[in-house]
Protein backbone atom coordinates (compact mmCIF):
# COMPACT_ATOMS: atom_id res chain seq x y z
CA UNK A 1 19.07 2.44 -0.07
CA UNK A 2 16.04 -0.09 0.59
CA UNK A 3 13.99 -1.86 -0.96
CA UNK A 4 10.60 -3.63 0.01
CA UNK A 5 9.47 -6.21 -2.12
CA UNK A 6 5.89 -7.56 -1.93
CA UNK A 7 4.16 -10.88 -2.78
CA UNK A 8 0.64 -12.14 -2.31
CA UNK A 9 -2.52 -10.46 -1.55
CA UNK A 10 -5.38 -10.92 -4.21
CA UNK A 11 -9.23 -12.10 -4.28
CA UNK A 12 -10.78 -13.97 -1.35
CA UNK A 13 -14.17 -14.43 -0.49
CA UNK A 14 -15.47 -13.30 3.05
CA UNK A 15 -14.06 -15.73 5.18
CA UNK A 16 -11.18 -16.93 3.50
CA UNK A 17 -7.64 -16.06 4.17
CA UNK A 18 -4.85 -14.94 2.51
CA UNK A 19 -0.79 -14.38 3.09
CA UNK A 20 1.44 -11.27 2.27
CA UNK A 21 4.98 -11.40 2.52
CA UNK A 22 8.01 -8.43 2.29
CA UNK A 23 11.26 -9.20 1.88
CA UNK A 24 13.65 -5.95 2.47
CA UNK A 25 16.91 -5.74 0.79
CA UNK A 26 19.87 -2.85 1.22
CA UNK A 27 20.76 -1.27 4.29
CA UNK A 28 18.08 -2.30 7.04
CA UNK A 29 20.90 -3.05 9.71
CA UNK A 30 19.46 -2.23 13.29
CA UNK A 31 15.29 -1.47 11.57
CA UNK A 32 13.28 -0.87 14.89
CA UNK A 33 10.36 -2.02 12.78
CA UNK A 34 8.85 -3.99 10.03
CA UNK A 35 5.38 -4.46 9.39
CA UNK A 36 1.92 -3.85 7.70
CA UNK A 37 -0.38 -0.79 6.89
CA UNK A 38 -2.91 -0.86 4.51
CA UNK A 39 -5.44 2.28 2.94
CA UNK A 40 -9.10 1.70 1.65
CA UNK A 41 -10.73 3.76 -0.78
CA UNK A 42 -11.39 7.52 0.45
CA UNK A 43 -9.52 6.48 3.98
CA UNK A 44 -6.72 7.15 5.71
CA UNK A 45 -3.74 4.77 5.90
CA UNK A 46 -3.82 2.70 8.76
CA UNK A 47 -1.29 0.40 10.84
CA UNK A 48 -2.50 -3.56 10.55
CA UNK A 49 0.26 -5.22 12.25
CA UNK A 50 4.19 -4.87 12.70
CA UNK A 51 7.05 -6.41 14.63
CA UNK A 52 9.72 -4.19 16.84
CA UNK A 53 13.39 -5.33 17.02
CA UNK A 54 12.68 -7.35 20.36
CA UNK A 55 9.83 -9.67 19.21
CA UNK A 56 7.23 -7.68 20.25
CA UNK A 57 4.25 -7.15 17.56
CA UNK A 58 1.47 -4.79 17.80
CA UNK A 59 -1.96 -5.33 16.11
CA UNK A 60 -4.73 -2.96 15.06
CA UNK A 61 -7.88 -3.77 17.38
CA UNK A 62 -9.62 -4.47 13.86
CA UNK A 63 -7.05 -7.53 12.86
CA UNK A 64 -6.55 -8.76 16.61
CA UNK A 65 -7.30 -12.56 16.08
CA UNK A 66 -7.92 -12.56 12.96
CA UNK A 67 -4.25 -11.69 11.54
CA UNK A 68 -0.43 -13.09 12.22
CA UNK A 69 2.73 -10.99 11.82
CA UNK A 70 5.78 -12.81 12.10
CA UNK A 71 9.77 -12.51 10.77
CA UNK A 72 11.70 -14.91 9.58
CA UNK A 73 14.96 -15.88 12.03
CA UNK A 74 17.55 -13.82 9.26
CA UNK A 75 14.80 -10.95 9.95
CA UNK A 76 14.61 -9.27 6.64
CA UNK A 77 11.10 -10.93 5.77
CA UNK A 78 7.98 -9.87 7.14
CA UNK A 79 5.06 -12.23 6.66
CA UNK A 80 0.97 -11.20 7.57
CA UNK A 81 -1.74 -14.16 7.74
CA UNK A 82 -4.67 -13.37 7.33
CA UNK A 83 -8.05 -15.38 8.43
CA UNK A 84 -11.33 -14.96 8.44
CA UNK A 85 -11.26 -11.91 5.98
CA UNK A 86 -13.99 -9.61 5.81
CA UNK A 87 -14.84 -7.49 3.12
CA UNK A 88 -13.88 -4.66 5.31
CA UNK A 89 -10.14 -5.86 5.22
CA UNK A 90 -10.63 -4.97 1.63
CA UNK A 91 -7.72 -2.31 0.86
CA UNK A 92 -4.16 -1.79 -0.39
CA UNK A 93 -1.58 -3.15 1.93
CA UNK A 94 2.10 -1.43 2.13
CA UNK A 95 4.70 -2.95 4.14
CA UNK A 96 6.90 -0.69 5.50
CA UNK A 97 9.78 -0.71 7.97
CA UNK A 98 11.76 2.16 10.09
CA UNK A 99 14.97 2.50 10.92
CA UNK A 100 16.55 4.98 13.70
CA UNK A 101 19.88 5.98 12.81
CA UNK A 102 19.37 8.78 13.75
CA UNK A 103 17.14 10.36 12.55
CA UNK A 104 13.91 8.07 11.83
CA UNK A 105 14.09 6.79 8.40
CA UNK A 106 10.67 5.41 6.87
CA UNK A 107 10.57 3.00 3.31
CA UNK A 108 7.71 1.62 2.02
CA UNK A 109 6.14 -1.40 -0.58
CA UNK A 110 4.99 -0.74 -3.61
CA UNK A 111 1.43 -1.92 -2.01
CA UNK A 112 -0.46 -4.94 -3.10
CA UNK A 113 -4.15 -5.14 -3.60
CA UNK A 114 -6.55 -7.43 -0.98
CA UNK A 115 -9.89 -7.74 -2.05
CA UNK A 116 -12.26 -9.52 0.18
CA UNK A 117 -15.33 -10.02 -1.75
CA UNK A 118 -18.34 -12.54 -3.00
């Protein structure tokens, strides 16, 4: 079993910037990746940012310069930074992290709320 386990998000104003962070817990041994989507009202859920096993991280063209994904060196914590919000980055943000065993196993965050707004 795994769990992800959220912390941050919350009311900024346009501008601003904020920090998420999920730690995962249970059996993540060999996770291929561990990262961020998030889902705005009426839209479908989207990919924000993630890191692969190798260090490579992949951004939505939205975030690109704007956000930071990064894992801490025990690599069970995934932490997004977020600048220069816009009220467009307004949405619920899941982590979420994959594992190939085989076969691909998915596990998401409960989701926490980012609200950029005046």
């Amino acid at each position: 079993q795994v769990e992800l386990v959220e912390s941050g998000g919350g009311l900024v104003q346009p501008g601003g910037s904020l920090s998420l962070s999920c730690a995962a817990s249970g059996d993540i041994l060999g996770f291929n990746f561990m990262g961020w989507y998030r889902q705005a009202p009426g839209k479908e859920r989207e990919l924000v940012a993630g890191v692969f096993t190798g260090g490579q991280k992949k951004y939505a063209e939205s975030v690109e310069g704007r956000f930071t994904v990064s894992r801490d060196n025990v690599g069970n914590t995934v932490y997004l930074q977020m600048n220069s919000l816009k009220p467009e980055d307004t949405a619920v943000y899941y982590c979420n992290i994959k594992i190939q065993r085989p076969p691909l196993y998915e596990y998401w965050g409960q989701g926490t709320q980012v609200t950029v707004s005046e």
